[in-house]
Protein backbone atom coordinates (compact mmCIF):
# COMPACT_ATOMS: atom_id res chain seq x y z
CA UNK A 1 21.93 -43.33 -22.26
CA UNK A 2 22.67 -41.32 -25.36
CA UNK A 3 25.84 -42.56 -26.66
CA UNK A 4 26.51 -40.10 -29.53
CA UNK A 5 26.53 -37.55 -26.68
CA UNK A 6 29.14 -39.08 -25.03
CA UNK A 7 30.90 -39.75 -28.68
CA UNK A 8 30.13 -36.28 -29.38
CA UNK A 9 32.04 -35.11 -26.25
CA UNK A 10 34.95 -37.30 -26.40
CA UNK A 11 38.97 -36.12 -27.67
CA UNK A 12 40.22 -36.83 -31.18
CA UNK A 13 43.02 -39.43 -30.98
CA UNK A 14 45.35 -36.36 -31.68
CA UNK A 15 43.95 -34.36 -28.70
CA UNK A 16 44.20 -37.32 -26.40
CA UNK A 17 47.81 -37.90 -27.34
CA UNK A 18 48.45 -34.27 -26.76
CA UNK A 19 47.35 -34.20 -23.40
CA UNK A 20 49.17 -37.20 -22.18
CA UNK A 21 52.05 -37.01 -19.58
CA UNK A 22 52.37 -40.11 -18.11
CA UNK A 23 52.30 -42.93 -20.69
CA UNK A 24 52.94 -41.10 -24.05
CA UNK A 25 55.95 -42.18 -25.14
CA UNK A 26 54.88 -45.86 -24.33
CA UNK A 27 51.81 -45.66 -26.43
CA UNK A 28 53.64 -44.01 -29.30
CA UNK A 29 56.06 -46.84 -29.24
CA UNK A 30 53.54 -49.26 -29.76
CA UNK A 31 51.71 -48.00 -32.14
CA UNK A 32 54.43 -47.11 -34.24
CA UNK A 33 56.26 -50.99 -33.54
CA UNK A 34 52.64 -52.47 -33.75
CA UNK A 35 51.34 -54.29 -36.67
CA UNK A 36 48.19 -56.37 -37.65
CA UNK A 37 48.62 -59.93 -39.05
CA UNK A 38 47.21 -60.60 -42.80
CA UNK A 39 44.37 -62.89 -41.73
CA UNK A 40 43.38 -59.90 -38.60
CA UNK A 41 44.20 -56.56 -41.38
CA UNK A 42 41.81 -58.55 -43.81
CA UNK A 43 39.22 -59.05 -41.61
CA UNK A 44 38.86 -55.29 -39.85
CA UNK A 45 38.96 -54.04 -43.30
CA UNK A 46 35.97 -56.30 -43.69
CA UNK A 47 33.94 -54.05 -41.07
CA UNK A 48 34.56 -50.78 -42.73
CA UNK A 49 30.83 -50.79 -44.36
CA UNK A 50 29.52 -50.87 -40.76
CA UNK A 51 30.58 -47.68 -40.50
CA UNK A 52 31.32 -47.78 -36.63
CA UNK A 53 32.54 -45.24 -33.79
CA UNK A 54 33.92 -45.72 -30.72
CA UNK A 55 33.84 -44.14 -26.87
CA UNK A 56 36.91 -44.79 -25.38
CA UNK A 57 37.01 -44.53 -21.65
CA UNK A 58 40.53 -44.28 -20.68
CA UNK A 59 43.28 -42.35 -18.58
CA UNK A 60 46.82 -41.41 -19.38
CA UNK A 61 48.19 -43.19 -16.76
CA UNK A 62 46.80 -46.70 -16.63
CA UNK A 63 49.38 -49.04 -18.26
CA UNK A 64 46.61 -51.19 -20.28
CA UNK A 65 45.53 -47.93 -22.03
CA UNK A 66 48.93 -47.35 -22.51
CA UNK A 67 48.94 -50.93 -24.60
CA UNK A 68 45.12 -51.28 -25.93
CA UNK A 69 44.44 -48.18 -27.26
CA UNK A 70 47.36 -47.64 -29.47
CA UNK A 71 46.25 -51.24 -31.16
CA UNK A 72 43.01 -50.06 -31.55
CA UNK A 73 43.90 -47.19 -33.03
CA UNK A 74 45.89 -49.13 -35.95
CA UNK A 75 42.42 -51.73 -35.96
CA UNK A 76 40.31 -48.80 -36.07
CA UNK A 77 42.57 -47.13 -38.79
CA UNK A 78 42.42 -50.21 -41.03
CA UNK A 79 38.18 -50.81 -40.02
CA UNK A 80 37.33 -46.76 -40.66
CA UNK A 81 36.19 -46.58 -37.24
CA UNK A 82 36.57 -42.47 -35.79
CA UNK A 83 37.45 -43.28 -31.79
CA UNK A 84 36.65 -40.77 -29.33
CA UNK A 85 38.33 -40.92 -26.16
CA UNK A 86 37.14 -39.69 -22.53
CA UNK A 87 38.98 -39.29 -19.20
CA UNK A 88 37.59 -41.94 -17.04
CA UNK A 89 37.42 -39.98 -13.75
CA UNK A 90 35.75 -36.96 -15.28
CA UNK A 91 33.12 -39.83 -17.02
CA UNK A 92 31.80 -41.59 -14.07
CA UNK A 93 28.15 -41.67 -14.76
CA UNK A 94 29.54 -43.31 -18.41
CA UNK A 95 32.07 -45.66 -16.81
CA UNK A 96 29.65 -46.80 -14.70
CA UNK A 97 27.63 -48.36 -17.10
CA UNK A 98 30.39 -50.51 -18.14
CA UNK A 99 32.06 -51.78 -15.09
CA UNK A 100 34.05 -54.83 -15.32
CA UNK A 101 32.93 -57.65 -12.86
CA UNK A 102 29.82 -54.91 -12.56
CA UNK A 103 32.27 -53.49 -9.95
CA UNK A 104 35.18 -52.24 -11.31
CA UNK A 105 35.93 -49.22 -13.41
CA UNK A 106 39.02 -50.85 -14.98
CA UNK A 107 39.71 -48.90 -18.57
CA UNK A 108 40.54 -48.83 -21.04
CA UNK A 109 36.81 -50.08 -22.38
CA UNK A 110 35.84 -49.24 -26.11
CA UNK A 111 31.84 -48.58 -26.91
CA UNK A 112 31.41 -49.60 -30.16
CA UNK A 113 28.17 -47.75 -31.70
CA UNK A 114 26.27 -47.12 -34.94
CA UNK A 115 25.54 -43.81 -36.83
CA UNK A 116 22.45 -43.85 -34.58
CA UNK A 117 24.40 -44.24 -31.41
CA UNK A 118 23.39 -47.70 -30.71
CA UNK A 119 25.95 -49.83 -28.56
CA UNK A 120 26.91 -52.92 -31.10
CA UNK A 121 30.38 -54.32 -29.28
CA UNK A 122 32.02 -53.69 -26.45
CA UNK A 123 35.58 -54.49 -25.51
CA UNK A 124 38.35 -53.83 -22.55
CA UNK A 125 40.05 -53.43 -20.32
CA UNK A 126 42.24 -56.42 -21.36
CA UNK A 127 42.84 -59.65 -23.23
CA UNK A 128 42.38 -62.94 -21.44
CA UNK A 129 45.96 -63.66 -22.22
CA UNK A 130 47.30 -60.34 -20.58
CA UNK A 131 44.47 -60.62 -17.69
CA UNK A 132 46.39 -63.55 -16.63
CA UNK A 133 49.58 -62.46 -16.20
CA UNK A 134 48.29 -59.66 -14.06
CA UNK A 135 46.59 -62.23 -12.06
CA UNK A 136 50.47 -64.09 -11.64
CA UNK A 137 51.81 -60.44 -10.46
CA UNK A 138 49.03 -60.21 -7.62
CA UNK A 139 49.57 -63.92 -6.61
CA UNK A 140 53.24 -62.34 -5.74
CA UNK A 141 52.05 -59.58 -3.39
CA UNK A 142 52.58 -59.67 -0.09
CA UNK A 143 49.10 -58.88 1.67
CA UNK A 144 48.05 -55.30 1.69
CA UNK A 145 49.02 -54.95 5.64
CA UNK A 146 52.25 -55.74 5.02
CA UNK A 147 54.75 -52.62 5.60
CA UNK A 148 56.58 -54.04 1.99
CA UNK A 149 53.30 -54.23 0.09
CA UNK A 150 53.63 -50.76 -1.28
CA UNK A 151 57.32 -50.98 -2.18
CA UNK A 152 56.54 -54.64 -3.88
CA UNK A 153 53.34 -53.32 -5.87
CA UNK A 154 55.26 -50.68 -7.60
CA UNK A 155 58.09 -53.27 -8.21
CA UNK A 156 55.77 -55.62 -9.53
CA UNK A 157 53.96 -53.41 -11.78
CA UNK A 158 56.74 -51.10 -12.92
CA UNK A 159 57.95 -55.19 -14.63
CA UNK A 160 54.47 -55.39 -15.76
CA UNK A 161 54.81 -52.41 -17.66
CA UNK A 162 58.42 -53.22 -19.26
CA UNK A 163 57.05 -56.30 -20.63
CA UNK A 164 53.73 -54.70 -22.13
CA UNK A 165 56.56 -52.32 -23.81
CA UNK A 166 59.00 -55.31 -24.54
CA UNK A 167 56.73 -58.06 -26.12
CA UNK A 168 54.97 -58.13 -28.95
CA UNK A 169 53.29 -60.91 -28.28
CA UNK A 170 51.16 -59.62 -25.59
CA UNK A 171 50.49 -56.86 -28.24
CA UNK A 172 48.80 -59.53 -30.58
CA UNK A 173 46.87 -60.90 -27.99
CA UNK A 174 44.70 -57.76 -27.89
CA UNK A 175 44.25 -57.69 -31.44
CA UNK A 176 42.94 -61.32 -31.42
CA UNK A 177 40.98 -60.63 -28.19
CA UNK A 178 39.69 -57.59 -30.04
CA UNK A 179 38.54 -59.45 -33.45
CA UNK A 180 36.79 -62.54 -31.42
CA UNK A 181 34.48 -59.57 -29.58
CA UNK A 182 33.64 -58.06 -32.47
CA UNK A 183 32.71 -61.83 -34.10
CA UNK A 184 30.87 -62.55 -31.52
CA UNK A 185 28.77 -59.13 -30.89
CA UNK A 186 29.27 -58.33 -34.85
CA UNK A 187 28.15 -61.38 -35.79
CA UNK A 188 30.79 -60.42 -38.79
């Protein structure tokens, strides 16, 4: 799998902001409210010489995109890392190389490659600390044959997305989720 094809093909940050029209104004908000501790700002400046890119498989209307990818657009602003993002359903044959679970095509995930195109970290769709409170929300469904399961899923995840808006804590968790990935496949 050639990666720098896929990098190659991928949106500018600009473009992919341009075409949204579901969670726009959400990202926007974040990434303009967002902002990177001293210790984390310090240490993604400290990967600038490894000169990475990223493939971002994503879609406009999946509410973790809406909250990972504008903090990895301020990490990858302060680490000199040029993201390129692709629509998830027009990327299968990508996104299926990087199932989560090796079964689902959750996004947002970010390919971190080399100048050669080599994968060197991979991260997404979410931090631990967010991927529990969407395990809370489904503990509150009612099962999927119930006739209120519909109306309660779009309850549920309409309060998901207020508080991904709402708290900037969750926000920090992906940036500390973010910097123990790269640590751990960086070996930086």
């Amino acid at each position: 799998m050639d990666l720098n094809r896929w990098f190659e093909k991928g949106m500018k940050g600009s473009e992919y902001r341009e075409s949204m029209k579901v969670n726009r104004e959400g990202l926007e908000k974040i990434y303009e409210e967002f902002r990177l501790s001293e210790e984390a700002r310090a240490y993604f400046e400290s990967l600038a010489q490894k000169k990475l890119r990223a493939v971002v498989l994503t879609a406009d209307w999946c509410g973790d995109a809406m909250l990972c990818v504008p903090i990895m657009m301020r990490v990858a602003e302060v680490a000199d890392i040029d993201m390129r993002y692709l629509i998830r359903d027009e990327n299968l044959e990508l996104m299926d190389q990087y199932l989560t679970n090796g079964k689902s095509r959750s996004i947002p995930i970010f390919i971190f490659i080399d100048s050669q195109g080599r994968e060197q970290a991979v991260w997404g769709p979410r931090s631990p600390e967010v991927q529990r409170l969407i395990d809370e929300i489904r503990g509150e469904m009612p099962p999927e044959d119930d006739p209120e399961f519909k109306t309660k899923q779009k309850e549920l995840y309409r309060g998901f997305k207020e508080r991904l808006l709402e708290e900037p804590e969750l926000w920090q968790t992906v940036s500390r989720s973010v910097e123990e990935r790269f640590r751990e496949q960086l070996g930086a």
